[in-house]
Every structure is written in structure tokens, then in C-alpha cells.
Protein backbone atom coordinates (compact mmCIF):
# COMPACT_ATOMS: atom_id res chain seq x y z
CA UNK A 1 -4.44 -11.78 -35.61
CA UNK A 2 -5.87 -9.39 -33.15
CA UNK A 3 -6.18 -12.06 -30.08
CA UNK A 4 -2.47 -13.51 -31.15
CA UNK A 5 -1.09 -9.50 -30.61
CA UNK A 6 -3.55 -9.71 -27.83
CA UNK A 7 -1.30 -12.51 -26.00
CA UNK A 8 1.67 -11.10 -26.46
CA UNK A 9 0.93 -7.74 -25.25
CA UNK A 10 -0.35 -9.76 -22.08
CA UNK A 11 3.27 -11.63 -21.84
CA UNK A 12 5.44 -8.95 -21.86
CA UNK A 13 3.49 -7.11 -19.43
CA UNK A 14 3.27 -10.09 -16.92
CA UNK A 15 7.27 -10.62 -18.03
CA UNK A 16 7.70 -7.14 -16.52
CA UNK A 17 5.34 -7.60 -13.45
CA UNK A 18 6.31 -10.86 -11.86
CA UNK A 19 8.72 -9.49 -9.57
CA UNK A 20 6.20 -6.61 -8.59
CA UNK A 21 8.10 -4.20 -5.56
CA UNK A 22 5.66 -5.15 -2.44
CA UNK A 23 4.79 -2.52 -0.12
CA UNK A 24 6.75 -2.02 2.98
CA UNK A 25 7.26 1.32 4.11
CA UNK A 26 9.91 2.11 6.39
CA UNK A 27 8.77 3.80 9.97
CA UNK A 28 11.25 5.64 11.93
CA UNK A 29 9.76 5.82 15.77
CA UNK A 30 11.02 8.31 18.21
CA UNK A 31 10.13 8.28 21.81
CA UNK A 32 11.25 11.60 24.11
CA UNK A 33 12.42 9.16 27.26
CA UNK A 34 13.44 12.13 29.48
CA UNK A 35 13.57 15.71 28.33
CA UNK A 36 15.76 16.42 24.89
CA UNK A 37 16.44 12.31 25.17
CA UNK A 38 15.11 9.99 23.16
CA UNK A 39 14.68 6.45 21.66
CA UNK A 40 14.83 5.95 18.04
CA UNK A 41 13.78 2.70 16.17
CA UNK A 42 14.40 2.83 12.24
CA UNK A 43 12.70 0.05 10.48
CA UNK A 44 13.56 -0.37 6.81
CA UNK A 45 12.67 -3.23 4.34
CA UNK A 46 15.35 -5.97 4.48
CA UNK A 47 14.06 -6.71 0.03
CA UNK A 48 14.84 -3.08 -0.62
CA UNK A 49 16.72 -1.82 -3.86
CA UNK A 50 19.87 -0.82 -3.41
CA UNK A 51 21.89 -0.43 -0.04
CA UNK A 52 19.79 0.67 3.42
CA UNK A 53 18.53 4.37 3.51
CA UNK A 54 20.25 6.23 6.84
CA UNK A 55 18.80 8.47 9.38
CA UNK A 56 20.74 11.83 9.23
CA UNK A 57 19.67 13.39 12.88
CA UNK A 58 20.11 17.19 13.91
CA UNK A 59 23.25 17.99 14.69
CA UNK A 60 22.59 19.13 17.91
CA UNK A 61 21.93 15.29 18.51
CA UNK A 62 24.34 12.58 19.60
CA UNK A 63 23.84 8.98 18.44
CA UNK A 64 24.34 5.88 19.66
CA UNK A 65 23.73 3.19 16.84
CA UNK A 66 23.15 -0.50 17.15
CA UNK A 67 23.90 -3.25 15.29
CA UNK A 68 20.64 -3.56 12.69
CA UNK A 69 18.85 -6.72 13.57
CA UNK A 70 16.33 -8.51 11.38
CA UNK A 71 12.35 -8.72 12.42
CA UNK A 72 10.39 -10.13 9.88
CA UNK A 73 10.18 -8.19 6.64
CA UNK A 74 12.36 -5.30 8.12
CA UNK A 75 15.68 -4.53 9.65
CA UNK A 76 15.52 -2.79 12.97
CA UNK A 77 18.00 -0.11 14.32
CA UNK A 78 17.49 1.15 17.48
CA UNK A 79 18.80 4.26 18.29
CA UNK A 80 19.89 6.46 21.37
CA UNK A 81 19.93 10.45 20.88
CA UNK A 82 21.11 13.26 23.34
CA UNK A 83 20.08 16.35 22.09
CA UNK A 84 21.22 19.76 23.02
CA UNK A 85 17.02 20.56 22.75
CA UNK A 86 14.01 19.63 21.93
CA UNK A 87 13.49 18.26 18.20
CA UNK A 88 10.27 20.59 17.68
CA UNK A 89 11.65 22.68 14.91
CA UNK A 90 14.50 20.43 13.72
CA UNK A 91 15.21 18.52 10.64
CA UNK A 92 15.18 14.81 10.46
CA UNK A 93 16.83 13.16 6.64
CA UNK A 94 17.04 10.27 5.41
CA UNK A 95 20.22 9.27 2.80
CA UNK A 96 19.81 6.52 0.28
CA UNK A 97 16.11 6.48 0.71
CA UNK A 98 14.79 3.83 -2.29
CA UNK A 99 12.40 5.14 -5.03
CA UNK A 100 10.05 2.25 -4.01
CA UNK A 101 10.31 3.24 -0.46
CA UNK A 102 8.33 5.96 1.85
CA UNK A 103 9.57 6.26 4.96
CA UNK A 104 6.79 7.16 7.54
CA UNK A 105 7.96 9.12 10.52
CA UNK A 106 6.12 9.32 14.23
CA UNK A 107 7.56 11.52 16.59
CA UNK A 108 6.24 10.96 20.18
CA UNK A 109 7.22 14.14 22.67
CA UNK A 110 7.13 13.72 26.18
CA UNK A 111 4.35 15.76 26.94
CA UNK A 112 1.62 13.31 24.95
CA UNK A 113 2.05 15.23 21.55
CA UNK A 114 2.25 13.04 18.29
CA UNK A 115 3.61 14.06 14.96
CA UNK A 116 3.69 11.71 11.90
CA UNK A 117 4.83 12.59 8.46
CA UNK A 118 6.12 11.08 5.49
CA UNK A 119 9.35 11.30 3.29
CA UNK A 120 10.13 9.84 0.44
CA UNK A 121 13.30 9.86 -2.69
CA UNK A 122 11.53 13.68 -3.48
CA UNK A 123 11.20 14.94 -0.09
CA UNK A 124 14.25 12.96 2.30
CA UNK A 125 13.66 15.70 5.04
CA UNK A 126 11.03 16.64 7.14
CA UNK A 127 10.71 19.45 9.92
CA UNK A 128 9.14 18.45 12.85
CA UNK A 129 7.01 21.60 13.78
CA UNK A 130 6.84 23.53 16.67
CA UNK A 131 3.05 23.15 17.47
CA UNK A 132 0.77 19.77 18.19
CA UNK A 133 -0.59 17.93 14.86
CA UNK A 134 -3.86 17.40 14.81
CA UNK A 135 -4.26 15.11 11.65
CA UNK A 136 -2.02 12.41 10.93
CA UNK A 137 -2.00 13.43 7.37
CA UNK A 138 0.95 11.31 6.31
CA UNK A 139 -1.43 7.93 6.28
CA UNK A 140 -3.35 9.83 3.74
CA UNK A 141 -0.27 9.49 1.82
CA UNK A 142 0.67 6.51 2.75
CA UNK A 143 -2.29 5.02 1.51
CA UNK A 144 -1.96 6.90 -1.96
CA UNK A 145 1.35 4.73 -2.44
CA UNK A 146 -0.14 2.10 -0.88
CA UNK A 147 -2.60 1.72 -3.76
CA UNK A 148 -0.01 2.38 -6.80
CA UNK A 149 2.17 0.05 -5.28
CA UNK A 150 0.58 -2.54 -5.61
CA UNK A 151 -0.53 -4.46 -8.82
CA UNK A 152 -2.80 -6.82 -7.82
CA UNK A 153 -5.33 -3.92 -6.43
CA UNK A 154 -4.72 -1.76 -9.59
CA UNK A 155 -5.46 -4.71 -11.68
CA UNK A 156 -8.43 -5.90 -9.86
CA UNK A 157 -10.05 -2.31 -10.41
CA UNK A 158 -9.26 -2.31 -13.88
CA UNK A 159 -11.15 -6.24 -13.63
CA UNK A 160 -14.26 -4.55 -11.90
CA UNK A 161 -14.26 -1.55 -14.42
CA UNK A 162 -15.30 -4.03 -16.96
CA UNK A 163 -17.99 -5.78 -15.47
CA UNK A 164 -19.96 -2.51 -14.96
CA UNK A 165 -21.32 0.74 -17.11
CA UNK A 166 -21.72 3.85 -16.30
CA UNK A 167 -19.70 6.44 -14.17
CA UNK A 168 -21.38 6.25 -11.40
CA UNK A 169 -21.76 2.92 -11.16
CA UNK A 170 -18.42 3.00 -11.08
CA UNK A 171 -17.69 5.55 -8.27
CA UNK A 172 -20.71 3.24 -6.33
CA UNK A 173 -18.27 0.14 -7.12
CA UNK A 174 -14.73 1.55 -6.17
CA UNK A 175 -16.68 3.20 -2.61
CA UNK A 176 -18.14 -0.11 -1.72
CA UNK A 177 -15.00 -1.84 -1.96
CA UNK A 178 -13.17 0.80 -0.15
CA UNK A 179 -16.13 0.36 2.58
CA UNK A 180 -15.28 -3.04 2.77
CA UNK A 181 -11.93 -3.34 3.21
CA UNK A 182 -12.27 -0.38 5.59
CA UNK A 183 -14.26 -2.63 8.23
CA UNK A 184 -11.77 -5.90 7.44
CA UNK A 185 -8.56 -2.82 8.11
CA UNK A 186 -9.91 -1.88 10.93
CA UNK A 187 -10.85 -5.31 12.36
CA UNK A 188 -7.57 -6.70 11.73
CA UNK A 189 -5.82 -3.82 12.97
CA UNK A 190 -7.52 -3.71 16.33
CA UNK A 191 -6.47 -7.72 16.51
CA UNK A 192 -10.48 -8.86 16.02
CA UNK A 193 -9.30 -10.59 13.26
CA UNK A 194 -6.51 -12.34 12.06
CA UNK A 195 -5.14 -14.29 9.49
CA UNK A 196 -1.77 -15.23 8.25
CA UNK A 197 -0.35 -12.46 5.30
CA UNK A 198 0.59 -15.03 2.87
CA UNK A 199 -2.79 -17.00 2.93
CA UNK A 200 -4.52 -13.66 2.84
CA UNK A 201 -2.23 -12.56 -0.72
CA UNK A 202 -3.09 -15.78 -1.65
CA UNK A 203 -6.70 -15.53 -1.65
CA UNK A 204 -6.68 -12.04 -2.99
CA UNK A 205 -4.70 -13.75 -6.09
CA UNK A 206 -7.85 -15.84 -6.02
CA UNK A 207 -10.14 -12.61 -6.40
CA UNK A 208 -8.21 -11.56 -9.38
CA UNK A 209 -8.40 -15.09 -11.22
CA UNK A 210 -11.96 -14.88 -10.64
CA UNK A 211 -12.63 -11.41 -12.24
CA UNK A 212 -10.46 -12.27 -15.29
CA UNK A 213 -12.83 -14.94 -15.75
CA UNK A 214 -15.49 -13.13 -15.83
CA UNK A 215 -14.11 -10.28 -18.33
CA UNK A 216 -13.65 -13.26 -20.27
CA UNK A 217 -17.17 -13.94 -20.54
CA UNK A 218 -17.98 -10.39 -21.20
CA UNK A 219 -20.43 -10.84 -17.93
CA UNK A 220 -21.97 -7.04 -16.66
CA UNK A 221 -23.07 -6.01 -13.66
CA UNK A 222 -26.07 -3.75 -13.62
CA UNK A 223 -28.17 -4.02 -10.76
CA UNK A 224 -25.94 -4.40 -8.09
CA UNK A 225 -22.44 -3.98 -9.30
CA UNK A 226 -21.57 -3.34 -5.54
CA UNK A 227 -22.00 -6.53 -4.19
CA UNK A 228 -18.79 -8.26 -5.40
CA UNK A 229 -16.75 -5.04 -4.71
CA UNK A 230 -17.64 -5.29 -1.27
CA UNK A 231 -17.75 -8.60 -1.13
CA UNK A 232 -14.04 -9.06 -2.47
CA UNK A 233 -12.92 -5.77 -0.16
CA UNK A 234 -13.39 -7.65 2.33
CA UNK A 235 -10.47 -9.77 1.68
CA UNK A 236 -8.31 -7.28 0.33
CA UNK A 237 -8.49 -4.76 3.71
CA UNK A 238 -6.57 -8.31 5.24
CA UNK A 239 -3.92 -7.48 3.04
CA UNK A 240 -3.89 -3.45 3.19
CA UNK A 241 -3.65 -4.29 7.33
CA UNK A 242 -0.52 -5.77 6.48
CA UNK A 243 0.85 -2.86 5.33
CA UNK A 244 0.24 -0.95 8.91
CA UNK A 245 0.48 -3.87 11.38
CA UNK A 246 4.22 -4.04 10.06
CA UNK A 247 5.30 -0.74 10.23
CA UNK A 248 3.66 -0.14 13.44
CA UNK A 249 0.80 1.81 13.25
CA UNK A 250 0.85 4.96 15.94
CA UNK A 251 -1.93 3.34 18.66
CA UNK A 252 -2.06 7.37 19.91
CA UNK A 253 -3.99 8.14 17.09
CA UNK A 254 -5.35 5.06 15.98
CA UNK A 255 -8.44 5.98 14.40
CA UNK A 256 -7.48 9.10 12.92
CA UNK A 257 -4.37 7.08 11.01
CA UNK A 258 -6.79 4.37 9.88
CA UNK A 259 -9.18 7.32 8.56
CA UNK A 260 -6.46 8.72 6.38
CA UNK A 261 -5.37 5.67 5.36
CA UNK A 262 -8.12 4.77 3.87
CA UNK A 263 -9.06 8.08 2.75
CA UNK A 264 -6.00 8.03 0.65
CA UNK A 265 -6.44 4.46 -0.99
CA UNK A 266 -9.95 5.86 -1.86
CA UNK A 267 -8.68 8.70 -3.56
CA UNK A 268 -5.74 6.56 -5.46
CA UNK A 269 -8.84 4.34 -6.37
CA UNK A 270 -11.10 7.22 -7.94
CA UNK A 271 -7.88 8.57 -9.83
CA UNK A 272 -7.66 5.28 -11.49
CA UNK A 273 -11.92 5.79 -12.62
CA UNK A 274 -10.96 8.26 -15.18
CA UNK A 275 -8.19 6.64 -16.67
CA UNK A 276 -9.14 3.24 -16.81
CA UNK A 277 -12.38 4.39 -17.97
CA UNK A 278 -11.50 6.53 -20.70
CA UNK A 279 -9.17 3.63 -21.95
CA UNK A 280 -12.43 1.59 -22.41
CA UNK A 281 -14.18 4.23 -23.96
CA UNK A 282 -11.67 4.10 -26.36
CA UNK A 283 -12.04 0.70 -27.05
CA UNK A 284 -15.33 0.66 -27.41
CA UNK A 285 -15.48 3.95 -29.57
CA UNK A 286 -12.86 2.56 -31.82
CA UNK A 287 -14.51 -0.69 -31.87
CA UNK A 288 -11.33 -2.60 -30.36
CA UNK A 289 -13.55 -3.47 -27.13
CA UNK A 290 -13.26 -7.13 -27.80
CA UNK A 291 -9.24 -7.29 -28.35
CA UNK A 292 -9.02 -5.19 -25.07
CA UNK A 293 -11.74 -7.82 -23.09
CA UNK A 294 -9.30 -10.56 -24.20
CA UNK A 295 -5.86 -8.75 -23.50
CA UNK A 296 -6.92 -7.93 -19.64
CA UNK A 297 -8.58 -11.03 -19.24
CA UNK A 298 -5.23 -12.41 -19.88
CA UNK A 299 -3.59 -10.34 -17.89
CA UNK A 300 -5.50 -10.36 -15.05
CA UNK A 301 -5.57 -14.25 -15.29
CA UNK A 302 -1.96 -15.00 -15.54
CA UNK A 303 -0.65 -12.42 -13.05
CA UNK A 304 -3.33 -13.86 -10.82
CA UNK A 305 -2.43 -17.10 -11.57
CA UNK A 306 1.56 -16.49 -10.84
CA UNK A 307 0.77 -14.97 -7.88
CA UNK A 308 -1.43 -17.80 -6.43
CA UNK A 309 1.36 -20.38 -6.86
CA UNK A 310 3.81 -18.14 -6.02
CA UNK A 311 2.18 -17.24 -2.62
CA UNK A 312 0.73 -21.20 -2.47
CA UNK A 313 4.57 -22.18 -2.18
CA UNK A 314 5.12 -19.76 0.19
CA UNK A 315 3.25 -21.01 2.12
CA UNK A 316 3.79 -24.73 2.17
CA UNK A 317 7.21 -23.00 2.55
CA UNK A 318 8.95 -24.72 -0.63
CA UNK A 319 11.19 -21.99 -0.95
């Protein structure tokens, strides 16, 4: 009775997930061409919810607006701006911005200086200050939402939680996987490596199927619970470069941005520790462990399993 409550538990939660939001930030780049002029590009998500967010500029600014013109994943406004001064101290919105969508912002002044921040449905303004940035603490964000955003990560921690025991095994686990994809990130990022985004989601989906199988089995890992994280990271920093390459990542600070970024999926990761681990303290305290086991191993296995034939067709480019 258990397993049959089990299944459908694991349905309706798939039945909710298949059409999981994908991460795609939106990036609004400014360059200061001559003093108080500048070149705006405003990328936003051509799949977003809803109609496309607006730039609302100082109004000490004059626009010229493009036409919008589709570049891969994202629609791409360039922008002209007169200002009557410098943006340092202004306020730059953003109207219509998406729940699903953060909007990353790099301002680059004349004079070398780089700012980056982040808005987002809670915060659609930011103030571009009047002195230099020195971290580009917005990819610590970024990376945050990065991490919740997307399912198949969250579910493969949840997959790797069960295959090992003790606390810090755990935190060992979760930093050797963020370790891993750190080096694959950067790689990619720097163009060492390369591989296409929809064969990388594919083998990710791959990763998951493969750690749902072995919840199944009830396997542990107690010697070297590491190995697979890092093993499996490896494949999955392909698919967090994704998330940068197509935004444009600032090159000005390069490492810095990469830093953060991965700083900030590392903390997402170690917020999900406690809570996926006290749910399977639960289970094992109210002695439930095995009806958990067999709902995430179903979980895990058919989102994993939609995802691989959805990205599979994709890219034999059925649809």
C-alpha cells in the first residue's frame, strides 16, 4: 500500500515538473562610448512568462530603441542613451520583470570601472554607485538562483544525500562536486572546452538516472562518497557554463565573477544539507526510510528519464 502511495506521490510531482522554468537570466550591458554616451544591449529570454520586462532609464537619458532581434535563447535590444551626466548615482528599472527571471546588470564606465548587480521581481531597481566595485557580488547571487532553478541539480543532491551518512560526509560530498564543476565552469568558460548545451543536459539527465538507480538498491557510500560527486560535477559545471556563456559573462572581471558564481551555487548547495537531511532523518526515525528510498528513486528516475528523451529529441532535432 505504502509503495502504491509511493508512485503516485512520484507522478504528481513529475506531472508538475516536466515543464521545469530553465535558467536564463537576462543581462543588460552598458558601455560609456564617449562621455555621458552610451551603448545599451538588453538581453531577455525569448521562453519567458508573460510579456518582455522593459528597461526604464534615468530620465536625464534619451533613448534610441531598436527593433528586438532574436539570438539564440534571448531577444536582443540594443540601445542608444544621451545622458545629461554620468549614470554613477542614477537609477536603472526594469518593468514587467518575470518571477522566474533575474536580470543581471554590468555597467562599463569609460574610465575602466565595472559595476555588476542584480535585480529581480523584489528589487526591479538598482543604483549604480558613485565609487568603483570591487566584487562582482551579483554572480554570488546569480548562482544562488542558479541552483534553485534548476531541478535536475536539486534532485541530484537529494540522489547523493542518500547514498551517504553522516553530516560531514555530506558537506565533503556537496564541496567535491562543487570543486568539480568549478574546474569544468571555468574550462568551458575560458573556451578550453566545449561541448554542445543540449548533449551536455542530456548527459546530466544521464547522471540523475544513474543515482536513482542506485537509491533503488539502497547502495551507501562510505569510504569515498566523494568520488562520484566529483566525478558527476564534472559534467554538470558544462551545464552551469551555459548559464554565463549566454548571458555574457563580464571578461573585465572574469575570475572574480566565476568565484562568486560558484561561491553562491555552493552555498544554495549546503542550504539544501539541512533540509534534505533532516527529511531523511525523519524517515528513518519514523521508520518510513524504505517508502521514502522508493518514492525518490522514482522520482529521480522518471524526471531523469523525461528529460533524457526530451533533450535526446532535441537534439536529433525532432521537434
Amino acid at each position: 500500500m505504502t509503495q502504491k502511495i509511493a508512485k503516485i506521490l512520484a507522478l504528481l510531482f513529475c506531472s508538475t515538473s516536466l515543464l521545469a522554468h530553465e535558467f536564463n537570466p537576462a543581462h543588460l550591458v552598458i558601455d560609456e562610448m564617449i562621455e555621458n554616451e552610451y551603448k545599451a544591449s538588453w538581453m531577455y529570454p525569448a521562453r519567458n512568462i508573460g510579456s518582455r520586462a522593459e528597461v526604464v532609464f534615468p530620465v536625464t537619458c534619451k533613448s534610441d530603441n531598436q527593433l528586438p532581434i532574436q539570438k539564440g535563447k534571448y531577444l536582443v535590444e540594443e540601445i542608444y542613451l544621451l545622458c545629461g551626466s554620468s549614470l554613477k548615482g542614477q537609477i536603472i528599472a526594469v518593468n514587467n520583470l518575470s518571477v522566474l527571471t533575474d536580470a543581471l546588470v554590468t555597467v562599463k564606465h569609460l574610465n575602466g570601472e565595472v559595476f555588476e548587480g542584480l535585480m529581480n521581481l523584489k528589487r526591479p531597481s538598482i543604483t549604480i554607485p558613485l565609487q568603483e566595485q570591487v566584487y562582482p557580488t551579483g554572480y554570488f547571487t546569480l548562482g544562488i538562483d542558479h541552483l534553485f532553478s534548476g531541478k535536475d541539480h536539486i534532485l541530484f543532491i537529494l540522489g547523493l544525500l542518500f547514498l551517504i551518512t553522516g553530516f560531514l560526509n555530506a558537506v565533503k560530498t556537496i564541496t567535491a562536486f562543487t570543486l568539480a564543476h568549478s574546474i569544468t565552469l571555468g574550462l568551458s568558460v575560458f573556451e578550453l572546452v566545449s561541448l554542445p548545451q543540449a548533449t551536455v543536459e542530456a548527459i546530466i539527465a544521464l547522471t540523475i538516472i544513474y543515482l536513482a538507480i542506485e537509491v533503488s538498491e539502497y547502495k551507501k557510500y562510505k569510504s569515498t562518497p566523494w568520488l562520484i560527486a566529483f566525478g558527476f560535477g564534472l559534467l554538470h559545471g558544462l551545464g552551469f557554463a551555459n548559464a554565463l556563456t549566454g548571458i555574457g559573462i563580464g571578461n573585465e572581471q572574469l575570475l572574480l565573477s566565476l568565484l562568486f558564481f560558484n561561491l553562491g551555487i555552493e552555498a544554495g548547495q549546503l542550504m539544501l544539507v539541512p533540509i534534505f537531511g533532516s527529511l531523511i532523518w525523519l524517515a528513518h526515525k519514523f521508520n518510513f526510510y524504505k517508502q521514502a528510498t522508493v518514492l525518490t528513486s522514482l522520482i529521480l528516475g522518471g524526471m531523469g528519464f523525461f528529460w533524457l528523451i526530451d533533450r535526446v529529441i532535441g537534439i536529433m532535432g525532432v521537434l
